[in-house]
N, C-alpha and C. Protein backbone atom coordinates (compact mmCIF):
# COMPACT_ATOMS: atom_id res chain seq x y z
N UNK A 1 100.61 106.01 96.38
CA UNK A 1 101.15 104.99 95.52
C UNK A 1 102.49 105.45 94.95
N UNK A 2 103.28 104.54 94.96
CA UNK A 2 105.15 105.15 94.65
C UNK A 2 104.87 104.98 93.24
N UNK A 3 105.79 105.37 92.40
CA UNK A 3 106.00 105.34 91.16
C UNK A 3 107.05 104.47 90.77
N UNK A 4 106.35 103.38 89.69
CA UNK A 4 107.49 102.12 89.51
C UNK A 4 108.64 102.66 88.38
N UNK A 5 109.55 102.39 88.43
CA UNK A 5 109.89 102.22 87.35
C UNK A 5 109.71 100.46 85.86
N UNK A 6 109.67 101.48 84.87
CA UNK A 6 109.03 100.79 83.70
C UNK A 6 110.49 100.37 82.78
N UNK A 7 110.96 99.12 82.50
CA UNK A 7 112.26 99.27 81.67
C UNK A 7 111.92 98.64 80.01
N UNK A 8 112.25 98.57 79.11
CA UNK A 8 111.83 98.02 78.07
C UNK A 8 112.75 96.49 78.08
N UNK A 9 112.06 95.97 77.36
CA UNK A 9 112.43 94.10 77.37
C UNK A 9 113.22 94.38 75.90
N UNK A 10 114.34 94.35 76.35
CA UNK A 10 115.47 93.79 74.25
C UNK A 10 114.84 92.36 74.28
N UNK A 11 114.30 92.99 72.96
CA UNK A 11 113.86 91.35 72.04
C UNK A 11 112.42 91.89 71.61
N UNK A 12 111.99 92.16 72.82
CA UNK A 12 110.15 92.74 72.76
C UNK A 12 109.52 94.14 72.89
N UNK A 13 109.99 95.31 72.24
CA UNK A 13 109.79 96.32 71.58
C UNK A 13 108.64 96.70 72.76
N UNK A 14 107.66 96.90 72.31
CA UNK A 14 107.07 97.95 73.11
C UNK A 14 106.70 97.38 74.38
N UNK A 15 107.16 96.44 75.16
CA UNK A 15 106.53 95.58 76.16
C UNK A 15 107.65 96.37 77.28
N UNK A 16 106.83 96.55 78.65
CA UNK A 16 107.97 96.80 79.43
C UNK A 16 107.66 95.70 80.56
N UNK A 17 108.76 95.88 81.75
CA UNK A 17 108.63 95.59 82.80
C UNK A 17 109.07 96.13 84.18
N UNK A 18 108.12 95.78 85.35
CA UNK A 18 109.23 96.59 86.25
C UNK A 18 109.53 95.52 87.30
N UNK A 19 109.95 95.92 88.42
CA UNK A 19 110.99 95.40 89.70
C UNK A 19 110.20 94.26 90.10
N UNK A 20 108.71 94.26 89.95
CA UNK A 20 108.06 93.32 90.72
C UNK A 20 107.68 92.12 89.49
N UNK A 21 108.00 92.58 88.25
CA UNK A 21 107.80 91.12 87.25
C UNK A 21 106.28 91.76 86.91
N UNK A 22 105.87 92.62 86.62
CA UNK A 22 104.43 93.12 86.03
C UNK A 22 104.85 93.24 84.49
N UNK A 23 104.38 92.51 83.46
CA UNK A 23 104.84 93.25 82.22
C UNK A 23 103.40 93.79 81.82
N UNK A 24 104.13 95.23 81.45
CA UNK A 24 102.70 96.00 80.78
C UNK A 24 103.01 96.47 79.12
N UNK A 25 102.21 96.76 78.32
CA UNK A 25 102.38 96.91 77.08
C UNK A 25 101.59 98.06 76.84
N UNK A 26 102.22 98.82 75.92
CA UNK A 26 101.09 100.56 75.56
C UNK A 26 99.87 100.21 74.60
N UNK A 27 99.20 101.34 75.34
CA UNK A 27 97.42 101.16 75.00
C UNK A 27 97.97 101.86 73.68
N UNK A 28 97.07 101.61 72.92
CA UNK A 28 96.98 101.68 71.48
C UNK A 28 96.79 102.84 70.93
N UNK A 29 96.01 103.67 71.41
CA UNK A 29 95.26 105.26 71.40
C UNK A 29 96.32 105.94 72.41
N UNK A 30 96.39 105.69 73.72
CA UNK A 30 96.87 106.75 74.28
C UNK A 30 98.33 106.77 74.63
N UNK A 31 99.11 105.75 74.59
CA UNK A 31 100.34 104.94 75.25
C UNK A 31 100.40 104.44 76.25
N UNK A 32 99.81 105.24 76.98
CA UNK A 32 100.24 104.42 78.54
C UNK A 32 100.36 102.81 79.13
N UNK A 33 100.96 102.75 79.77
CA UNK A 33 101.03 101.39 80.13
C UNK A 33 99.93 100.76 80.62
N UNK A 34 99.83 99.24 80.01
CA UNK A 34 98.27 98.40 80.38
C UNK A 34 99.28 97.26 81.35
N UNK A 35 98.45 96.77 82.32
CA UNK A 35 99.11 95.36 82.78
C UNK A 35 98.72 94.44 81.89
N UNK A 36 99.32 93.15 81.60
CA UNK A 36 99.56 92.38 80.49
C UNK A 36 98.99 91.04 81.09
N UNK A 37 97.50 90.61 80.84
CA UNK A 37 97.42 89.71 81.77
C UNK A 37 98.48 88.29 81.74
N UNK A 38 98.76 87.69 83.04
CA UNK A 38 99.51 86.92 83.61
C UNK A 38 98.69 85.32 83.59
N UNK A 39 99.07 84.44 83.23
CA UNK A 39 98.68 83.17 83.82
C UNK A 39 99.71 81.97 84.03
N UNK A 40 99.75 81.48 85.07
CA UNK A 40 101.26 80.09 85.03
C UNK A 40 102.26 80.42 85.19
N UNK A 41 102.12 82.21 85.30
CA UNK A 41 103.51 82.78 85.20
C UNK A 41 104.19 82.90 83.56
N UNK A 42 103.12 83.00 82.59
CA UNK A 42 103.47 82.99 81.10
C UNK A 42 102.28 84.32 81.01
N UNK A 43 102.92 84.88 79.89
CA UNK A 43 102.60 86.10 79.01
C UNK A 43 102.02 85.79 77.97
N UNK A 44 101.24 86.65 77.10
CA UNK A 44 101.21 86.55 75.76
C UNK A 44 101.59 87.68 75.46
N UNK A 45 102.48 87.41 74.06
CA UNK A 45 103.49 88.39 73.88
C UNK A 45 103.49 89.11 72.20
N UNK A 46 102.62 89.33 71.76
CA UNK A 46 102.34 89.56 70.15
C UNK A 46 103.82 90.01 70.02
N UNK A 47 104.29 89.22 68.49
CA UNK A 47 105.65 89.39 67.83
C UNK A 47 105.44 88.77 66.58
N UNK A 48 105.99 89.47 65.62
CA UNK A 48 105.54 89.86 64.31
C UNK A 48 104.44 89.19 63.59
N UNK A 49 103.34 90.14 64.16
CA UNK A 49 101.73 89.56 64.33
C UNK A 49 101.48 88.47 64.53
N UNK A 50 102.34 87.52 65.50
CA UNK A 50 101.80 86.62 66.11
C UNK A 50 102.13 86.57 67.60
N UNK A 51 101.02 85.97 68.25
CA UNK A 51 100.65 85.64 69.68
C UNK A 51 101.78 85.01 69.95
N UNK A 52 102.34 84.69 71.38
CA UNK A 52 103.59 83.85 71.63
C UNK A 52 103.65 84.09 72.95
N UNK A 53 103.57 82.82 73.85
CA UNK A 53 103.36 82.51 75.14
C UNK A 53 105.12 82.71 75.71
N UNK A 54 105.18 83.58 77.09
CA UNK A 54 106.76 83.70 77.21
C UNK A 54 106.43 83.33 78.52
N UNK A 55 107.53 83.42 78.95
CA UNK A 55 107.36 82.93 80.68
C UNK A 55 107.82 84.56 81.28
N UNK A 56 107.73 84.53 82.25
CA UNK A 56 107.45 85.89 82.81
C UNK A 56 109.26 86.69 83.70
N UNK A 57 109.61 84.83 83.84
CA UNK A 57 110.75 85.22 84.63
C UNK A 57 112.19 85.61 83.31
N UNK A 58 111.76 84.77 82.04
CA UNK A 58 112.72 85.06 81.08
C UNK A 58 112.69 86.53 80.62
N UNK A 59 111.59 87.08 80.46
CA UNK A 59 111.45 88.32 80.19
C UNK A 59 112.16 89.48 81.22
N UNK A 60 112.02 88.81 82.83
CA UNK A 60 112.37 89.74 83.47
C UNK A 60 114.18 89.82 83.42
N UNK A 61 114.46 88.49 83.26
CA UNK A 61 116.36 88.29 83.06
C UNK A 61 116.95 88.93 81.95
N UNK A 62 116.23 89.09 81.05
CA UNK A 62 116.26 89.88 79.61
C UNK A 62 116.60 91.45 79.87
N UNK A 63 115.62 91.65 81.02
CA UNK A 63 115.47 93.61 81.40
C UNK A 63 116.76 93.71 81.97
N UNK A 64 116.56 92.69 83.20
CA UNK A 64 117.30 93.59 84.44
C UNK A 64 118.53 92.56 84.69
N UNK A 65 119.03 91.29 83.60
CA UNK A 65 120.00 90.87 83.67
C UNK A 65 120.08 89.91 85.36
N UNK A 66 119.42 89.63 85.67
CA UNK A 66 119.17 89.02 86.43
C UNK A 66 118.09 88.18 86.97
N UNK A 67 117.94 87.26 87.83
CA UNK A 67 116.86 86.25 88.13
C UNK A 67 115.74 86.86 88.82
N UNK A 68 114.23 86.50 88.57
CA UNK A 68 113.35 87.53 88.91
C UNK A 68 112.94 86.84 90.62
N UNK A 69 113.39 87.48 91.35
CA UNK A 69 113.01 87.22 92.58
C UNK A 69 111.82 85.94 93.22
N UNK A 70 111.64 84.73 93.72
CA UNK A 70 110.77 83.85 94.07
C UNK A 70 109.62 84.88 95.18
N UNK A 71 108.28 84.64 95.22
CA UNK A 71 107.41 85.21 96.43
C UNK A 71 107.82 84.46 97.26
């Protein structure tokens, strides 16, 4: 298994993402990265203790300044 790279999202603090549009967020106890479940192509995105549905491709244009690739 290759090793992804992980970038952080400006706007959304501890949330990252990588190349393929996975956003993962750190486990609570240990840090490491969790996958963030996905539905519709929207996130839930806790921000200042509240829940908040994002779309997956805005988050990724946010990281990497660009449009997140179609499958």
């Amino acid at each position: 298994m290759e090793k992804k790279t992980l970038k952080y999202i400006p706007g959304y603090y501890p949330y990252r993402i990588d190349e393929d549009g996975k956003v993962f967020a750190s486990h609570p106890k240990t840090g490491f990265p969790v996958l963030v479940k996905e539905s519709n192509r929207m996130v839930n995105v806790r921000q200042d203790g509240r829940a908040k549905r994002v779309k997956v491709a805005e988050l990724y244009r946010r990281a990497f300044n660009k449009l997140l690739p179609e499958d």
